[in-house]
Protein backbone atom coordinates (compact mmCIF):
# COMPACT_ATOMS: atom_id res chain seq x y z
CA UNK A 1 -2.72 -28.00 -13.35
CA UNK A 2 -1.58 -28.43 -10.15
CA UNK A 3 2.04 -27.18 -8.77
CA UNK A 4 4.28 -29.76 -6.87
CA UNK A 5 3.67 -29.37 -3.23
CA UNK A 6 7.08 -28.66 -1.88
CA UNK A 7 8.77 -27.62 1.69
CA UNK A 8 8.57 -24.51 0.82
CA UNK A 9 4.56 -23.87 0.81
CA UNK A 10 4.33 -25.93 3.46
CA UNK A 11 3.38 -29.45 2.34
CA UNK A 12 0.50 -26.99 0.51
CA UNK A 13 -0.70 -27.13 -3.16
CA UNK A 14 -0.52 -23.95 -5.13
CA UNK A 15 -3.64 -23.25 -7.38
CA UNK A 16 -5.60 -26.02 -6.76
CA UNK A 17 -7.07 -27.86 -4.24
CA UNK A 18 -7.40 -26.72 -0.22
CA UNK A 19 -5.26 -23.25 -1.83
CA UNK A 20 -8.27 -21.54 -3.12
CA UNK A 21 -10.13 -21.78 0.50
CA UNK A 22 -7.27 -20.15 2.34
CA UNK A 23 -3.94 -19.38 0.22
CA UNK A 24 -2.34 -17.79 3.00
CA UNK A 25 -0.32 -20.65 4.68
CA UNK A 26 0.95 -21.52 1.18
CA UNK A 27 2.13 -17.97 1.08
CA UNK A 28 3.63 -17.89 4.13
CA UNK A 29 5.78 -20.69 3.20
CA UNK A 30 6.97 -19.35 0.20
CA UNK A 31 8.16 -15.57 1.51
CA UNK A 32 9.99 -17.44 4.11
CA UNK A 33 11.58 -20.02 2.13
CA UNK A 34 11.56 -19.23 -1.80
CA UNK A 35 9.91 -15.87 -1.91
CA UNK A 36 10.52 -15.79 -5.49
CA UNK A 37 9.72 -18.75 -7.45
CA UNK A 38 8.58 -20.42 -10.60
CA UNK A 39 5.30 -22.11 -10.42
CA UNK A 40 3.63 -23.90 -13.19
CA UNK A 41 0.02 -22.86 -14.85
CA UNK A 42 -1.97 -24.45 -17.35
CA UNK A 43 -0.73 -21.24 -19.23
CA UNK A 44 2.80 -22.22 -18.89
CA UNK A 45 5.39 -21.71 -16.53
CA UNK A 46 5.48 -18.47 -14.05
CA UNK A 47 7.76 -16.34 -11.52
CA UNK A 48 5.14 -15.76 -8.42
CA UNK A 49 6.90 -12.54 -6.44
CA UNK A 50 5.15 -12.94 -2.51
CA UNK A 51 7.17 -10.91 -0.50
CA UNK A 52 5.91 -6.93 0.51
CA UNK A 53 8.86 -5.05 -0.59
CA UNK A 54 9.63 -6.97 -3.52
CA UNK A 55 6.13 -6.97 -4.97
CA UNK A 56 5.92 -3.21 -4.09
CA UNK A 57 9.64 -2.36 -5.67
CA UNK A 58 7.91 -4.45 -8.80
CA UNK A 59 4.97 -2.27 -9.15
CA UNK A 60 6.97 0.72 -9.60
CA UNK A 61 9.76 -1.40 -11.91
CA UNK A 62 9.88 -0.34 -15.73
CA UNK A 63 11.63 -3.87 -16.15
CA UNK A 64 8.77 -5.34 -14.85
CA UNK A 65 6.89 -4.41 -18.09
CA UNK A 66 3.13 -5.07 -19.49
CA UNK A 67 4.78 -5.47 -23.29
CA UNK A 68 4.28 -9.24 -23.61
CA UNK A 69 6.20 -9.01 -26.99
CA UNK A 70 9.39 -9.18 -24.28
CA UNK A 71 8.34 -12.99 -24.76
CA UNK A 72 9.33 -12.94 -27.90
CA UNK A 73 12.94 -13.05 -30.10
CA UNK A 74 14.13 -9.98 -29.99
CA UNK A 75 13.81 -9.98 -34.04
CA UNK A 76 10.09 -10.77 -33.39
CA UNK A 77 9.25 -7.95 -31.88
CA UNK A 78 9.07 -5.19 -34.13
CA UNK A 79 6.13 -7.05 -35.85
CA UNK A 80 3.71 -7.96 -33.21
CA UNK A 81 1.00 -6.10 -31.84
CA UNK A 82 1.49 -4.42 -28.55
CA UNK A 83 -1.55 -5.82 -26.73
CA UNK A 84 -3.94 -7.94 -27.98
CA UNK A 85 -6.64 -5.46 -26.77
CA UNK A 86 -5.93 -1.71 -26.24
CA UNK A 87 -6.78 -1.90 -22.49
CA UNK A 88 -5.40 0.84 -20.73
CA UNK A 89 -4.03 -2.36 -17.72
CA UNK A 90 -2.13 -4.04 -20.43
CA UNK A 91 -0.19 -1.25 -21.53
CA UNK A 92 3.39 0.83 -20.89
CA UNK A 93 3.84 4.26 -20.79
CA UNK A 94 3.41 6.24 -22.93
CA UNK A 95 0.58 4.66 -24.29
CA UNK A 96 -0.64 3.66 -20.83
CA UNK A 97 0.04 7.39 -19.53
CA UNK A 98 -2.17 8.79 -23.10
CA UNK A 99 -5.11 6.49 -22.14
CA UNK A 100 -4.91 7.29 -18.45
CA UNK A 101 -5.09 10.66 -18.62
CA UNK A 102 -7.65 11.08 -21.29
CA UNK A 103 -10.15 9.24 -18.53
CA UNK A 104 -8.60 10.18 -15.40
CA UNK A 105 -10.51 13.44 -15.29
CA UNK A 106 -14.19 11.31 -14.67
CA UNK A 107 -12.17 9.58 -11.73
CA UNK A 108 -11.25 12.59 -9.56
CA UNK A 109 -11.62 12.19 -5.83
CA UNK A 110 -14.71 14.97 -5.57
CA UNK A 111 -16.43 12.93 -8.83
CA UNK A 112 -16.57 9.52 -6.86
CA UNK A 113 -17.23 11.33 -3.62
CA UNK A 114 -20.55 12.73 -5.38
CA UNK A 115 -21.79 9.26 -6.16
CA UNK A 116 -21.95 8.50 -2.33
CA UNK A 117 -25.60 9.34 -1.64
CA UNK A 118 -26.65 7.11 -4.49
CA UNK A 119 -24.80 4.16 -3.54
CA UNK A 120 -26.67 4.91 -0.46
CA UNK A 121 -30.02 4.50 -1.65
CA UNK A 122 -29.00 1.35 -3.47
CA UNK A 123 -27.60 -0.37 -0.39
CA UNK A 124 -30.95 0.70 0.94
CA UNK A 125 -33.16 -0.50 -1.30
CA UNK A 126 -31.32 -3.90 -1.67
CA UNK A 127 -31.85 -4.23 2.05
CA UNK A 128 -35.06 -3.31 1.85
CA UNK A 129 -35.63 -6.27 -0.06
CA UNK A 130 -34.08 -8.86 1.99
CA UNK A 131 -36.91 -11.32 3.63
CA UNK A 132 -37.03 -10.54 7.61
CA UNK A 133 -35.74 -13.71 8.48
CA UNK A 134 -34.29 -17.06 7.37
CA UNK A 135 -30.97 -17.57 5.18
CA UNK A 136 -30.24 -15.65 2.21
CA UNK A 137 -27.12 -15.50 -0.01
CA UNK A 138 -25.43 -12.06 0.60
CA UNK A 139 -23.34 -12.46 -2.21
CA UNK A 140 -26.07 -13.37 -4.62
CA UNK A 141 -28.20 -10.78 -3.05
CA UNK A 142 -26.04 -7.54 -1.92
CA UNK A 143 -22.24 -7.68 -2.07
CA UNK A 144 -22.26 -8.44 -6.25
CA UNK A 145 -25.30 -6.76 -7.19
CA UNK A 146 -24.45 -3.91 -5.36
CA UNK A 147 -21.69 -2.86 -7.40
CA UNK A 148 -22.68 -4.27 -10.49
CA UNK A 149 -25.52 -1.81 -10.22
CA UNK A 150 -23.08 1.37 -9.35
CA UNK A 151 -20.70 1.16 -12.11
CA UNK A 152 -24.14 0.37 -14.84
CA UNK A 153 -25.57 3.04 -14.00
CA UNK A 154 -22.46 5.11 -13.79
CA UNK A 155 -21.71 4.06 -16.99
CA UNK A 156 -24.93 3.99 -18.60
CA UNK A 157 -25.43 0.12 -18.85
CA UNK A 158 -29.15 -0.43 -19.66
CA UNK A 159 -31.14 -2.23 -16.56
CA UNK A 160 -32.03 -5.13 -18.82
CA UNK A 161 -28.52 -6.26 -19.80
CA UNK A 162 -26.92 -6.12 -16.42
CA UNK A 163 -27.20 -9.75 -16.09
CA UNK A 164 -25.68 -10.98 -18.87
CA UNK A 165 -23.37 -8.66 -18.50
CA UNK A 166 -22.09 -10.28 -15.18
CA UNK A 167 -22.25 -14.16 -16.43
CA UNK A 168 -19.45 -12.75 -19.47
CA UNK A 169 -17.52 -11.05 -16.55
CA UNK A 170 -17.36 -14.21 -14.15
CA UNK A 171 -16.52 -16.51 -17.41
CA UNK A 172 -13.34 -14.18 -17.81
CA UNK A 173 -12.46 -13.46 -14.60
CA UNK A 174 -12.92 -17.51 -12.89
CA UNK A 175 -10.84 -20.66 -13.89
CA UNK A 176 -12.90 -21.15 -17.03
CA UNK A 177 -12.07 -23.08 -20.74
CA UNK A 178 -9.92 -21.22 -22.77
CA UNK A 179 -12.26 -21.49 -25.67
CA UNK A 180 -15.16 -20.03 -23.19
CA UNK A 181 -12.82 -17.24 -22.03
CA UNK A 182 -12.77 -16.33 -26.12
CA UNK A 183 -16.30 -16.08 -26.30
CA UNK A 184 -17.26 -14.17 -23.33
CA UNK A 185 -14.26 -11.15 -24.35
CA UNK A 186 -16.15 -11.24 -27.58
CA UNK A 187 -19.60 -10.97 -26.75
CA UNK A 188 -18.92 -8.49 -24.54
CA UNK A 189 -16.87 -6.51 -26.70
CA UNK A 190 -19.81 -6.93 -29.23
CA UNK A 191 -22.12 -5.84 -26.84
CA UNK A 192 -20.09 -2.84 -25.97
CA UNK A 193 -19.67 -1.72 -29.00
CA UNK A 194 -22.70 -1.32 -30.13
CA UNK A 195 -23.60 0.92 -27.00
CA UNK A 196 -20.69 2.90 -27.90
CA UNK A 197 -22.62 3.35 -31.43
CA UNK A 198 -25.76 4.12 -29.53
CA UNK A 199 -23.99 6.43 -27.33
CA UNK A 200 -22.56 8.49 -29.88
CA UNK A 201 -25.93 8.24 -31.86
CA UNK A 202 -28.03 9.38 -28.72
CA UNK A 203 -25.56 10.85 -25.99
CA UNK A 204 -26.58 11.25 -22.20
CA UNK A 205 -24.98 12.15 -19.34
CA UNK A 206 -23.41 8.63 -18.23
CA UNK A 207 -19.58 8.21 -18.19
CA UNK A 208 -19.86 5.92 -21.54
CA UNK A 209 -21.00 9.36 -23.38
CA UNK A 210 -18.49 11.36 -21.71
CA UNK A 211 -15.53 9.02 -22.74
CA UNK A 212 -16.72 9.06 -26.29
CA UNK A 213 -16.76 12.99 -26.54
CA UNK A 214 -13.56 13.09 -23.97
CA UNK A 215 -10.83 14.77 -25.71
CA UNK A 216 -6.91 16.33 -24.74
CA UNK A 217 -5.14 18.27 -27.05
CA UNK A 218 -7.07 16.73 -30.34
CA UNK A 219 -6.33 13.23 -29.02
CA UNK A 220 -10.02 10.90 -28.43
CA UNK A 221 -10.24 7.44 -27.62
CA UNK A 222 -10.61 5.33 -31.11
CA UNK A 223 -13.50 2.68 -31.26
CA UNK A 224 -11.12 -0.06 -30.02
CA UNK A 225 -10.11 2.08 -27.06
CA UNK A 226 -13.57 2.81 -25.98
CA UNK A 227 -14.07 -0.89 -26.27
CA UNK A 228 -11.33 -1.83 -24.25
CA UNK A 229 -12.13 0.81 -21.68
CA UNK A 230 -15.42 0.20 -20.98
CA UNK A 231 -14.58 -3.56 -20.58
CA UNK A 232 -11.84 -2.83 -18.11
CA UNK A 233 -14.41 -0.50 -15.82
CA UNK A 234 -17.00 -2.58 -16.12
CA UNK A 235 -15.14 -5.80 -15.28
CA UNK A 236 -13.03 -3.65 -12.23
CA UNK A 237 -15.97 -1.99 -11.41
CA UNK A 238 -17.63 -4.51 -9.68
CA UNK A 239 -15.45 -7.55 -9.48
CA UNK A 240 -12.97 -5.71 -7.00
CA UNK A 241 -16.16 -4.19 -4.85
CA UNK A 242 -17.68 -6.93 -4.99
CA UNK A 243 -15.02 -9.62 -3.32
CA UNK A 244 -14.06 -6.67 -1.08
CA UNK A 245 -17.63 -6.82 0.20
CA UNK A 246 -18.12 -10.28 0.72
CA UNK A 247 -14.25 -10.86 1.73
CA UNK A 248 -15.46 -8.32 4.67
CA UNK A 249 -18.38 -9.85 5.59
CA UNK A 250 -17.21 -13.03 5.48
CA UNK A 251 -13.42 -11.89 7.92
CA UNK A 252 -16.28 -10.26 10.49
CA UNK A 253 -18.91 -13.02 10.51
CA UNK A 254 -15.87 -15.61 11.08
CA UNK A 255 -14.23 -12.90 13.55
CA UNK A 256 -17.01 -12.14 16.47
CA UNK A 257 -14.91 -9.82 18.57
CA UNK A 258 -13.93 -7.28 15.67
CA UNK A 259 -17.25 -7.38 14.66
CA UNK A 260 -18.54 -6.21 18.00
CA UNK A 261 -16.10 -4.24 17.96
CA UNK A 262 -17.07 -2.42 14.63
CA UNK A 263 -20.94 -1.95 15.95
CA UNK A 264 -19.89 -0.42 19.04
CA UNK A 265 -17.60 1.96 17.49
CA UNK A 266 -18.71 2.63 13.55
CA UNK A 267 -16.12 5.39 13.65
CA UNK A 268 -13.92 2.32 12.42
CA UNK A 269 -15.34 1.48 9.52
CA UNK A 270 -13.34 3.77 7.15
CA UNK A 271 -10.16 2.36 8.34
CA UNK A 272 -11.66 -1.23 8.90
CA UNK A 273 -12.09 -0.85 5.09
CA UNK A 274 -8.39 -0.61 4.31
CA UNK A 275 -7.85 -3.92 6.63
CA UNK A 276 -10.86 -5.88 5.13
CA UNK A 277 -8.17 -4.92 1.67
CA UNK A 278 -5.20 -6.29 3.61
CA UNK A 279 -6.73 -8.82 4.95
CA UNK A 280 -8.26 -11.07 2.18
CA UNK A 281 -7.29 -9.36 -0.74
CA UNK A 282 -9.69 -8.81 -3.38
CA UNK A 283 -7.08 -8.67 -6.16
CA UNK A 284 -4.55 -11.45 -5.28
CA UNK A 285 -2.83 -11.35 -8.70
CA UNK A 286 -2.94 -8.48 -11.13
CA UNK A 287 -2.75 -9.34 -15.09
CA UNK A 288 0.68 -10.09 -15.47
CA UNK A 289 4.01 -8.48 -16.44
CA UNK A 290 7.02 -9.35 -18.32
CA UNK A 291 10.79 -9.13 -17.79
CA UNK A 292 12.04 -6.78 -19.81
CA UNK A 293 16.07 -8.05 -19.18
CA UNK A 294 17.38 -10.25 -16.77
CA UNK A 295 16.30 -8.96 -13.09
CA UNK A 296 17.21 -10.00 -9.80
CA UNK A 297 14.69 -10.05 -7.34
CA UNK A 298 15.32 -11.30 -3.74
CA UNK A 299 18.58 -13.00 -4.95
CA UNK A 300 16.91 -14.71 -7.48
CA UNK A 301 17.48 -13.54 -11.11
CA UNK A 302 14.40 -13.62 -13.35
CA UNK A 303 15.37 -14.33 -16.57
CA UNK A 304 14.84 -11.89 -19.50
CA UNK A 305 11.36 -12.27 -21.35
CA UNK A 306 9.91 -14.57 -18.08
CA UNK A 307 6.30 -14.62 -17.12
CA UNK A 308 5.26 -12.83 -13.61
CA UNK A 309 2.84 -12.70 -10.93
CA UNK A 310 3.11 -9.94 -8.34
CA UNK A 311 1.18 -11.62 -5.21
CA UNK A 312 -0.92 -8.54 -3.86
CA UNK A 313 -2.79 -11.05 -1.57
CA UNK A 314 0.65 -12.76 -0.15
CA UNK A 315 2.63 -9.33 0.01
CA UNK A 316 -0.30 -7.73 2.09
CA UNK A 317 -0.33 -10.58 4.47
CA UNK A 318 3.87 -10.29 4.84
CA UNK A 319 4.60 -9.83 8.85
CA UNK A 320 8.13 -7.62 7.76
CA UNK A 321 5.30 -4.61 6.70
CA UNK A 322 2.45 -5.77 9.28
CA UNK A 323 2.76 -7.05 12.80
CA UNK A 324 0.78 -9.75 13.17
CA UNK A 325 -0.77 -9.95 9.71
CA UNK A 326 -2.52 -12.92 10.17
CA UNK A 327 -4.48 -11.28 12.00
CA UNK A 328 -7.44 -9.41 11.44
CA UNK A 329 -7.62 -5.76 13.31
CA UNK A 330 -10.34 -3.61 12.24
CA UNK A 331 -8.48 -0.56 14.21
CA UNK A 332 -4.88 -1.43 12.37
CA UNK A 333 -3.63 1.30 10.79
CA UNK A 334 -3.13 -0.91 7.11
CA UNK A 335 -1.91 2.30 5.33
CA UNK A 336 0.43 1.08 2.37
CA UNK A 337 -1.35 -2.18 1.36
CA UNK A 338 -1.43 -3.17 -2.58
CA UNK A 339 -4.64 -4.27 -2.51
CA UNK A 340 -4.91 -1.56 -5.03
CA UNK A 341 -1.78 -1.94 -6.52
CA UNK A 342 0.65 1.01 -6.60
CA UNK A 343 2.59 3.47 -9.44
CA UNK A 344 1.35 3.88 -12.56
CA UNK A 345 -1.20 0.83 -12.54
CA UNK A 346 -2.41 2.16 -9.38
CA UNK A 347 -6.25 1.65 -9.39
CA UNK A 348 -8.51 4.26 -11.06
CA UNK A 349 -11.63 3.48 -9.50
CA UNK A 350 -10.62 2.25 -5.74
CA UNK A 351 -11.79 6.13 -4.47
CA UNK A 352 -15.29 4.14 -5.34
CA UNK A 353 -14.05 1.16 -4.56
CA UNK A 354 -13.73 2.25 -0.80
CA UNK A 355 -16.67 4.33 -0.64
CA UNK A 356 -18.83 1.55 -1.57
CA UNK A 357 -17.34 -0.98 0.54
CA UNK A 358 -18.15 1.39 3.49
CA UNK A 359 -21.48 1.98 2.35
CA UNK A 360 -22.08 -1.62 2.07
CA UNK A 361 -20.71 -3.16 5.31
CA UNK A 362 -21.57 -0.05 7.22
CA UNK A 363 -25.27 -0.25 6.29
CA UNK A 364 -25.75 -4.01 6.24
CA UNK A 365 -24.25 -4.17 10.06
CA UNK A 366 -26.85 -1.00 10.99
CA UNK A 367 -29.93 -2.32 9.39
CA UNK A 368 -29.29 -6.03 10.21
CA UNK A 369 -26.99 -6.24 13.26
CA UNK A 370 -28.82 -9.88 14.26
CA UNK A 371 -26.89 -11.64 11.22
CA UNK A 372 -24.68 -14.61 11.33
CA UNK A 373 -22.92 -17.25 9.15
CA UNK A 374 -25.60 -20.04 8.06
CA UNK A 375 -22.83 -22.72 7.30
CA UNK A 376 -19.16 -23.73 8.98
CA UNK A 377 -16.87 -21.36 7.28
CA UNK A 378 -15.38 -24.50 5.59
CA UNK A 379 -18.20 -24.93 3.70
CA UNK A 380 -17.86 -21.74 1.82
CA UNK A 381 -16.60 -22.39 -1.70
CA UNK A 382 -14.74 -19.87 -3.16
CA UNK A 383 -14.02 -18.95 -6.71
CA UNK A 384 -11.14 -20.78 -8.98
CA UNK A 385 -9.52 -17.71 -9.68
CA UNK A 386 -5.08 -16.50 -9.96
CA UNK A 387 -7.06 -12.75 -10.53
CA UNK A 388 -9.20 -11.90 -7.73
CA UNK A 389 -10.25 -13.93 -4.58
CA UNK A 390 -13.83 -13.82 -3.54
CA UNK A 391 -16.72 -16.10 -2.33
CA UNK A 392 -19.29 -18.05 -5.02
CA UNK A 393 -22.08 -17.74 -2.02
CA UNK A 394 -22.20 -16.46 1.31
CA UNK A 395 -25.47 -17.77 3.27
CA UNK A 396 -26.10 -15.68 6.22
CA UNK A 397 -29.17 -16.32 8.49
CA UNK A 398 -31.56 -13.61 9.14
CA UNK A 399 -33.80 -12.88 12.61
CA UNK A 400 -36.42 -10.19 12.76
CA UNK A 401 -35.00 -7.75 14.47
């Protein structure tokens, strides 16, 4: 469904049409003129939040809660389930704060630090396998199977099922049927569970056996937990990485001088990271929250038990928190973006996140520094997605170097 184009966004459509190539001017329209405003889904109506301090104020918010049963009759409540899944994203303290910490301790800084030399000698071998010249699909061929291979292994995801694994994740993640949607959660979950059972069975030193033997105080994860948990890493494992690879790629390629730039000084990188996160978000739209009581954002009050969308993508793109935003700066300090999110919700894995993206771009421009976009940007088709923003292909043309 598309919503009414409108002064505000510019004479732009929101979620559909020219939006999902470049969402930005629509955006920029709506902080300036209705920076909080009620949009209409094909999952019913919506507040979208787009300004930087609002959506950051929001993230931090106990009255912006993840208890959808705020939708609900107050009399209603008491007898419906929390979440429909016990996924650690959909969740309010305390049962949120239980979850988090019971897995937090696999997530430490020096843990994902410790993975770097592997993701390494993936990114090696992947380029290793790229043809010495003509046009190839970096999406297809490095940015998504990259990650997708990090957080298997990491988790213990057998070799053979990786595939599959990925079609169930872009089913849930994209613009697909809602009947289609129900499938893919529950094949997945299926699939999950049963290498939970083989886990326990036969234990080994992946992250999947650690979270089933993971205990604090007595307290262990139950069988739907595990579930839930190893579809939410799995899923943010290498959908955010992913679209923060190719989202990079794709803001240098279309950007000569900061590219340039970048090879001539790969001291950068680390910080060009963060701005590639700014820039294009990755994560435009996190799952969605729920107004606990009436709440006035902006000088607009959101009424009590309302649907909302905190726009990561618009809020990191907001001029008020930085200069210029439009424009890409690979030496821009772009400390205090969302792409992440922030407070509680605050991303477990974007220590790996980061360290992969540098791998990634930083190899890829080393090994192959003769690349360039095969097609007019406007060519590029990216995916039909409120969640995440990220390219279907990205054909770049190869030259022996």
């Amino acid at each position: 469904m598309t919503e009414t184009v409108s002064a505000a966004t510019g004479g732009f459509e929101l979620f559909d049409g020219a939006f999902w190539a470049d969402p930005y001017p629509a955006y920029r329209g709506l902080r300036s003129e209705q920076p909080v405003r009620e949009v209409q889904l094909p999952d019913g109506p919506m507040w979208l939040v787009t300004r930087y301090d609002d959506v950051r104020a929001a993230l931090t918010d106990p009255r912006f809660s993840k208890d959808w049963r705020y939708t609900l009759p107050a009399e209603a409540r008491a007898e419906a389930p929390a979440a429909p899944t016990p996924m650690m994203i959909l969740l309010d303290p305390p049962d949120h704060t239980r979850l988090r910490k019971l897995v937090s301790r696999s997530f430490t800084a020096r843990r994902m630090a410790a993975l770097r030399p592997r993701v390494e000698e993936i990114a090696a071998e992947l380029l290793d396998a790229l043809p010495a010249d003509g046009v190839v699909d970096l999406m297809a061929g490095y940015a998504v199977v990259l990650p997708v291979q990090v957080i298997c292994e990491l988790l213990g995801v057998p070799a053979a099922d990786r595939e599959e694994f990925g079609a169930w994740s872009r089913v849930m993640i994209d613009e697909s049927p809602a009947e289609e949607k129900t499938a893919a959660v529950a094949q997945l979950a299926g699939y999950l569970g049963e290498l939970i059972e083989r886990k326990r069975m036969q234990p080994d030193d992946a992250l999947l056996s650690a979270l089933v033997e993971v205990s604090e105080d007595e307290d262990r994860l139950s069988r739907e937990e595990l579930v839930a948990m190893a579809m939410l890493l799995l899923i943010a494992g290498h959908e955010t990485t992913a679209n923060l690879i190719g989202n990079g790629l794709l803001a240098l390629l279309t950007h000569p001088d900061q590219l340039t730039r970048l090879r001539e000084q790969p001291g950068l990188l680390p910080g060009a990271v963060e701005e590639f996160l700014r820039f294009d978000s990755p994560v435009q739209t996190p799952p969605v929250r729920f107004a606990a009581e009436d709440i006035e954002v902006g000088g607009t009050t959101i009424p009590a038990g309302s649907v909302i969308m905190l726009g990561l993508g618009s809020a990191n793109r907001d001029d008020t928190r930085f200069p210029e935003a439009d424009r890409l700066d690979v030496g821009r300090d772009a400390g205090g973006h969302v792409a992440f999110g922030h407070g509680l919700h605050f991303c477990l894995g974007a220590q790996l996140a980061r360290i992969e993206g540098e791998v990634a771009i930083g190899a890829l421009l080393a090994r192959r520094p003769e690349l360039t976009l095969a097609v007019d940007p406007a060519e590029l088709v990216h995916r039909r997605s409120t969640l995440v923003r990220g390219l279907r292909s990205l054909p770049v043309t190869l030259s022996p170097v």
